[in-house]
C-alpha atoms as a PDB file:
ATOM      1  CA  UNK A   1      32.542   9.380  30.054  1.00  0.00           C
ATOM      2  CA  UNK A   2      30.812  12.702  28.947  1.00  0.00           C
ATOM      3  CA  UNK A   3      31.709  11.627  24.935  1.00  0.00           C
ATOM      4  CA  UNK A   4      30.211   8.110  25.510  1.00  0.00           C
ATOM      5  CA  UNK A   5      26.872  10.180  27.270  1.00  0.00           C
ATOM      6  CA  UNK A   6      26.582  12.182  24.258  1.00  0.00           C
ATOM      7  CA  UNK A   7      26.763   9.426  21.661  1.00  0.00           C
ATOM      8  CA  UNK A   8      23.866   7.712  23.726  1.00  0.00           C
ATOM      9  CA  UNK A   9      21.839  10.958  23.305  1.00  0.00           C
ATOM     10  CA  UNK A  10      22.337  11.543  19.727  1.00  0.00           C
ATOM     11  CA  UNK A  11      21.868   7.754  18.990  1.00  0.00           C
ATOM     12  CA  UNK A  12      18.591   8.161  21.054  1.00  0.00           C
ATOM     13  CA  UNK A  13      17.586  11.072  19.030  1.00  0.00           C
ATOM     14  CA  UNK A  14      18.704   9.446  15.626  1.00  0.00           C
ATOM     15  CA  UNK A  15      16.398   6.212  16.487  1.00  0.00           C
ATOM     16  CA  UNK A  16      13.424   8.746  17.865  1.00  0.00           C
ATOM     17  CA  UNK A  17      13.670  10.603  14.591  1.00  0.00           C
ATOM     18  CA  UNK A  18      13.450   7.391  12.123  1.00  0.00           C
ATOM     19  CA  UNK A  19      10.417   6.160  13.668  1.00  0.00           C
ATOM     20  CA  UNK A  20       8.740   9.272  13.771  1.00  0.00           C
ATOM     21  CA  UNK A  21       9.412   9.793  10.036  1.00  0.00           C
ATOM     22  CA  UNK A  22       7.967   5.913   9.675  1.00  0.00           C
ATOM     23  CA  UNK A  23       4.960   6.828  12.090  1.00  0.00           C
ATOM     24  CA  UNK A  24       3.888  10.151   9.445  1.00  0.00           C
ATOM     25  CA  UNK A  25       4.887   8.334   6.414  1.00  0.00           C
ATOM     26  CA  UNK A  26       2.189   5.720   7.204  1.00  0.00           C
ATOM     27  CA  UNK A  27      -0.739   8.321   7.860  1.00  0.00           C
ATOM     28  CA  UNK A  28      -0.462   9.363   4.305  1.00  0.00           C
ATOM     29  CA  UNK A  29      -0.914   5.454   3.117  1.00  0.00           C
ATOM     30  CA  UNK A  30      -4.118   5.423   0.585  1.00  0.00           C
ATOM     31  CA  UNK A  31      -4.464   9.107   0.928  1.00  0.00           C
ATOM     32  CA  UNK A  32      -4.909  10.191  -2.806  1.00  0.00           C
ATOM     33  CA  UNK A  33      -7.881   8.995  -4.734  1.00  0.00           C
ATOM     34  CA  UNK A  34      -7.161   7.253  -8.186  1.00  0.00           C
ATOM     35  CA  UNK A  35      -9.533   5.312 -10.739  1.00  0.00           C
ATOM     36  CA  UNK A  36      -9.448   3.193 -13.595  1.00  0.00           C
ATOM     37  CA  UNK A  37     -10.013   4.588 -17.140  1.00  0.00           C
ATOM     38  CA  UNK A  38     -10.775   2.753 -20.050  1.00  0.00           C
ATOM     39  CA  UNK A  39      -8.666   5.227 -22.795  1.00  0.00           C
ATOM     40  CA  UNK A  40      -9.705   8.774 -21.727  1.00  0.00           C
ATOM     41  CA  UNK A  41     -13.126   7.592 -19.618  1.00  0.00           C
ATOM     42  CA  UNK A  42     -13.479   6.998 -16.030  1.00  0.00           C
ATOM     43  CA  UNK A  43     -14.948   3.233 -15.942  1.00  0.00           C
ATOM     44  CA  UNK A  44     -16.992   3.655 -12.508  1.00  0.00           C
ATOM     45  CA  UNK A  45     -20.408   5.423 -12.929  1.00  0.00           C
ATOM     46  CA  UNK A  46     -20.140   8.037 -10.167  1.00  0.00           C
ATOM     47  CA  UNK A  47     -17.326   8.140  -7.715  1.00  0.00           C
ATOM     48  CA  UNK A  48     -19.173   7.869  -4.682  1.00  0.00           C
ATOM     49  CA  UNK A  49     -19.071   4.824  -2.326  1.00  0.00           C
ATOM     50  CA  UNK A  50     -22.260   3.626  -4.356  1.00  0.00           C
ATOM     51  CA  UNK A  51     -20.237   3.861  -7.779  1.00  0.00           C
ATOM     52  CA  UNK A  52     -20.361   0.826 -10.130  1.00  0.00           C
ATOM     53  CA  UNK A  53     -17.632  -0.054 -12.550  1.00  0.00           C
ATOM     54  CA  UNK A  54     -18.364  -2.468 -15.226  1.00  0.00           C
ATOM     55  CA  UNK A  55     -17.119  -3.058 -18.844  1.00  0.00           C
ATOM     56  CA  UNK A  56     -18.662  -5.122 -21.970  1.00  0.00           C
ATOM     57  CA  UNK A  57     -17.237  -8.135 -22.098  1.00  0.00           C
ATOM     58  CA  UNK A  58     -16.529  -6.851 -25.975  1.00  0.00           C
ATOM     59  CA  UNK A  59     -14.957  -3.805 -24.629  1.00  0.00           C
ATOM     60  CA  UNK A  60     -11.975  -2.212 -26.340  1.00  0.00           C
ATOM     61  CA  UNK A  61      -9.584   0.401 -25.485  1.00  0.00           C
ATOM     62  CA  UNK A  62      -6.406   0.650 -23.045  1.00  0.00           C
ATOM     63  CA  UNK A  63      -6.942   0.493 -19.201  1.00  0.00           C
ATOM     64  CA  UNK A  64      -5.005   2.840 -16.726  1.00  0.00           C
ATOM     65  CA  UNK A  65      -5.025   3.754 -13.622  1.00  0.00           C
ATOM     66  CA  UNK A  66      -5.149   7.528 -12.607  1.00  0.00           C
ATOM     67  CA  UNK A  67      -5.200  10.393  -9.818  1.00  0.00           C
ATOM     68  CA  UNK A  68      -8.687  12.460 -10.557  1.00  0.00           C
ATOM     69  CA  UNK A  69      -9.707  15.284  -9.969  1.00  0.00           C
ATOM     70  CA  UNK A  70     -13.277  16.330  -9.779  1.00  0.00           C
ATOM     71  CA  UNK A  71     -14.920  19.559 -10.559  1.00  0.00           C
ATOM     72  CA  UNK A  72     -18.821  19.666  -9.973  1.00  0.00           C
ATOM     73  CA  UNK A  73     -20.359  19.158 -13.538  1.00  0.00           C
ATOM     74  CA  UNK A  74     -17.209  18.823 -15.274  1.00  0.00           C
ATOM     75  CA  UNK A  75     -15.793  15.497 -16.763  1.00  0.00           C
ATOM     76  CA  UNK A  76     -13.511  13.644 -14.496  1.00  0.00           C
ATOM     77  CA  UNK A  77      -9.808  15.009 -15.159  1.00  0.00           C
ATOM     78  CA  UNK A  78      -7.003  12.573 -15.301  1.00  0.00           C
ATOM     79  CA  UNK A  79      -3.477  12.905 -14.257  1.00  0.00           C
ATOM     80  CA  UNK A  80      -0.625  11.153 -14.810  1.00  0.00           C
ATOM     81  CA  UNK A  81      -0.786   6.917 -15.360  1.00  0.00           C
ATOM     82  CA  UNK A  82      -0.221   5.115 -12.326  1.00  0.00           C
ATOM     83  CA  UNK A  83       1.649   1.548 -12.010  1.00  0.00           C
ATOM     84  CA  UNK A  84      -0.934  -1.011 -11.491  1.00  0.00           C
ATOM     85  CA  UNK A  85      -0.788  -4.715 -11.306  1.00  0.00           C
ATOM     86  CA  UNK A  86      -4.154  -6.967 -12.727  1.00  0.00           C
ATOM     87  CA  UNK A  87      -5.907 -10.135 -11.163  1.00  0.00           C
ATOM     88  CA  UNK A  88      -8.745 -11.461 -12.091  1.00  0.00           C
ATOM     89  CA  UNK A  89     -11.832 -12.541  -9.505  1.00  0.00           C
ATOM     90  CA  UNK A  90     -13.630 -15.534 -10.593  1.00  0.00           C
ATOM     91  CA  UNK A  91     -17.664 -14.887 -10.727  1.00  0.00           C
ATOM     92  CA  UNK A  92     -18.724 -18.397  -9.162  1.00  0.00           C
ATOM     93  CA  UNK A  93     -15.888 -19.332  -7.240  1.00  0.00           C
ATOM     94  CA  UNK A  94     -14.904 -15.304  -5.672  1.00  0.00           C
ATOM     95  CA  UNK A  95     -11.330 -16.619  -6.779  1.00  0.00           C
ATOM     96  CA  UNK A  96      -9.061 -13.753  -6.968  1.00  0.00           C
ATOM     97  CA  UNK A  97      -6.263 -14.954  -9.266  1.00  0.00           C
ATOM     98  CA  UNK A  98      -3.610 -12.445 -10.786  1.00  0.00           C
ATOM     99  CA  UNK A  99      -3.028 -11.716 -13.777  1.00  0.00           C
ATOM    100  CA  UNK A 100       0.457 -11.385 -14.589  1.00  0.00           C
ATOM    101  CA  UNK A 101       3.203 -10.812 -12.293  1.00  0.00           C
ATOM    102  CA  UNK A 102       4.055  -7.576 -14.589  1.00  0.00           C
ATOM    103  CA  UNK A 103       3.284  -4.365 -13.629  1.00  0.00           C
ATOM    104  CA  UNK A 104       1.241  -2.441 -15.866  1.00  0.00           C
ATOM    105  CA  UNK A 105       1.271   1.802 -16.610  1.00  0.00           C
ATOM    106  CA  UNK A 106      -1.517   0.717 -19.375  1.00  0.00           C
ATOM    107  CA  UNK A 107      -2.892  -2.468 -20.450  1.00  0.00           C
ATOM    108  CA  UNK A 108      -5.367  -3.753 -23.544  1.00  0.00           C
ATOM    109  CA  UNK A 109      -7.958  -4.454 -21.748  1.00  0.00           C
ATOM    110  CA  UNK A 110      -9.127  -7.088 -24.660  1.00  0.00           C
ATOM    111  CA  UNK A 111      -5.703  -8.904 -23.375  1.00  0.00           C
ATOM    112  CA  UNK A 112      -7.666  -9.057 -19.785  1.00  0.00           C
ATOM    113  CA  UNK A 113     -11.235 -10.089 -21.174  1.00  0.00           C
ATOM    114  CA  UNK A 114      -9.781 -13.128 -23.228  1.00  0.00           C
ATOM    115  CA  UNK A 115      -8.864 -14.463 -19.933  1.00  0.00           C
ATOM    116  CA  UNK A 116     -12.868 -13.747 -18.530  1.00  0.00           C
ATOM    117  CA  UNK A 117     -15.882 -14.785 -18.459  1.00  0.00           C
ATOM    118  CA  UNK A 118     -19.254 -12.923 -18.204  1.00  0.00           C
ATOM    119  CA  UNK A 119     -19.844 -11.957 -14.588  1.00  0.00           C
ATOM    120  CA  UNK A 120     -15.460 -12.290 -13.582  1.00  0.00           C
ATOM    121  CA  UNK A 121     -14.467  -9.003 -12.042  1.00  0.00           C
ATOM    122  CA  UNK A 122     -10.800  -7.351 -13.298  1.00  0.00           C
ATOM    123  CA  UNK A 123      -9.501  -6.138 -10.104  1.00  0.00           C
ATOM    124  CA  UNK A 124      -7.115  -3.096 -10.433  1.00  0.00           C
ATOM    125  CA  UNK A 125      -3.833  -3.228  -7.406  1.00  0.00           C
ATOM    126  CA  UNK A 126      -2.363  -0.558  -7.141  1.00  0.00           C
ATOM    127  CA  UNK A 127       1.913  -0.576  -6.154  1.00  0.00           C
ATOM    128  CA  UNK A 128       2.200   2.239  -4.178  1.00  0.00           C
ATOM    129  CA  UNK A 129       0.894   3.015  -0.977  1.00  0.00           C
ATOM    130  CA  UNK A 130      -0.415   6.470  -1.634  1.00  0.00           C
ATOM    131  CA  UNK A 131      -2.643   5.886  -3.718  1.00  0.00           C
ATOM    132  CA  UNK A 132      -6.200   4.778  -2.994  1.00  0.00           C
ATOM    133  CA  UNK A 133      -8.743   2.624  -5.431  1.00  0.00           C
ATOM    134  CA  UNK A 134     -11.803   2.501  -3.940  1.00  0.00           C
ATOM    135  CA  UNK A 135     -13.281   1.356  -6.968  1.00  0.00           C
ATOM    136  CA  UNK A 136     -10.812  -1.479  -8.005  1.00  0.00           C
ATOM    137  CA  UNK A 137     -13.377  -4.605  -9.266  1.00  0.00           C
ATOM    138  CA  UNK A 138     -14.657  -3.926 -12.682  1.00  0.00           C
ATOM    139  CA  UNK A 139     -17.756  -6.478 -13.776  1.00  0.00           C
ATOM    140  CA  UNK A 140     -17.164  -8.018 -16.677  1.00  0.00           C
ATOM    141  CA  UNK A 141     -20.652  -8.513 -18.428  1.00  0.00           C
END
């Protein structure tokens, strides 16, 4: 009887434990900042919640997805490429439409602009829950 009361405790304490560990792993979803570059340049303007990010619909280069780091007066400094996925939001319609199913470290972005029109938006997902992209719609003009 005193076995069978110590399995119940340390089963108690084993189930405790895993959602615990679930409950802290989920207040570090979207907790690092990333952004999309277009080959070594940030695309939005200023990364503030006012930034704009918009591309020539002539523009050429590859587009990736990176943590930054900002240093007051400094360019924007990239780390390593982040997986992203790519849909596409229609300018009339607001249609968000992916893509590709593939996921993407870089991308062309003249393979995602034959697929636009003037005033679309590329929208930038990113695969992993750490990582924030506040600034994930890129105009198209």
């Amino acid at each position: 009887m005193n076995d069978m009361k110590i399995q119940i405790r340390l089963l108690s304490a084993f189930i405790a434990l895993f959602f615990a560990t679930n409950l802290l792993a989920q207040n570090h979803d979207f907790s690092n900042c990333s952004a999309a570059f277009l080959d070594k340049k940030m695309i939005v303007n200023e990364y503030t919640p006012d930034g704009k990010c918009i591309v020539a619909s002539d523009a050429t280069g590859m587009l990736t997805l990176h943590p930054v780091t900002l240093e007051s007066g400094k360019e924007p400094i990239p780390g390593e490429k982040i997986a992203f996925k790519v849909a596409i939001r229609g300018g009339e319609s607001r249609t968000l439409m992916m893509y590709s199913e593939k996921t993407y470290r870089e991308i062309d972005i003249q393979n995602i602009l034959k697929e636009c029109q003037k005033g679309d938006h590329i929208v930038v997902i990113t695969v992993e829950r750490e990582w924030a992209v506040p600034h994930s719609e890129i105009l198209v003009r």
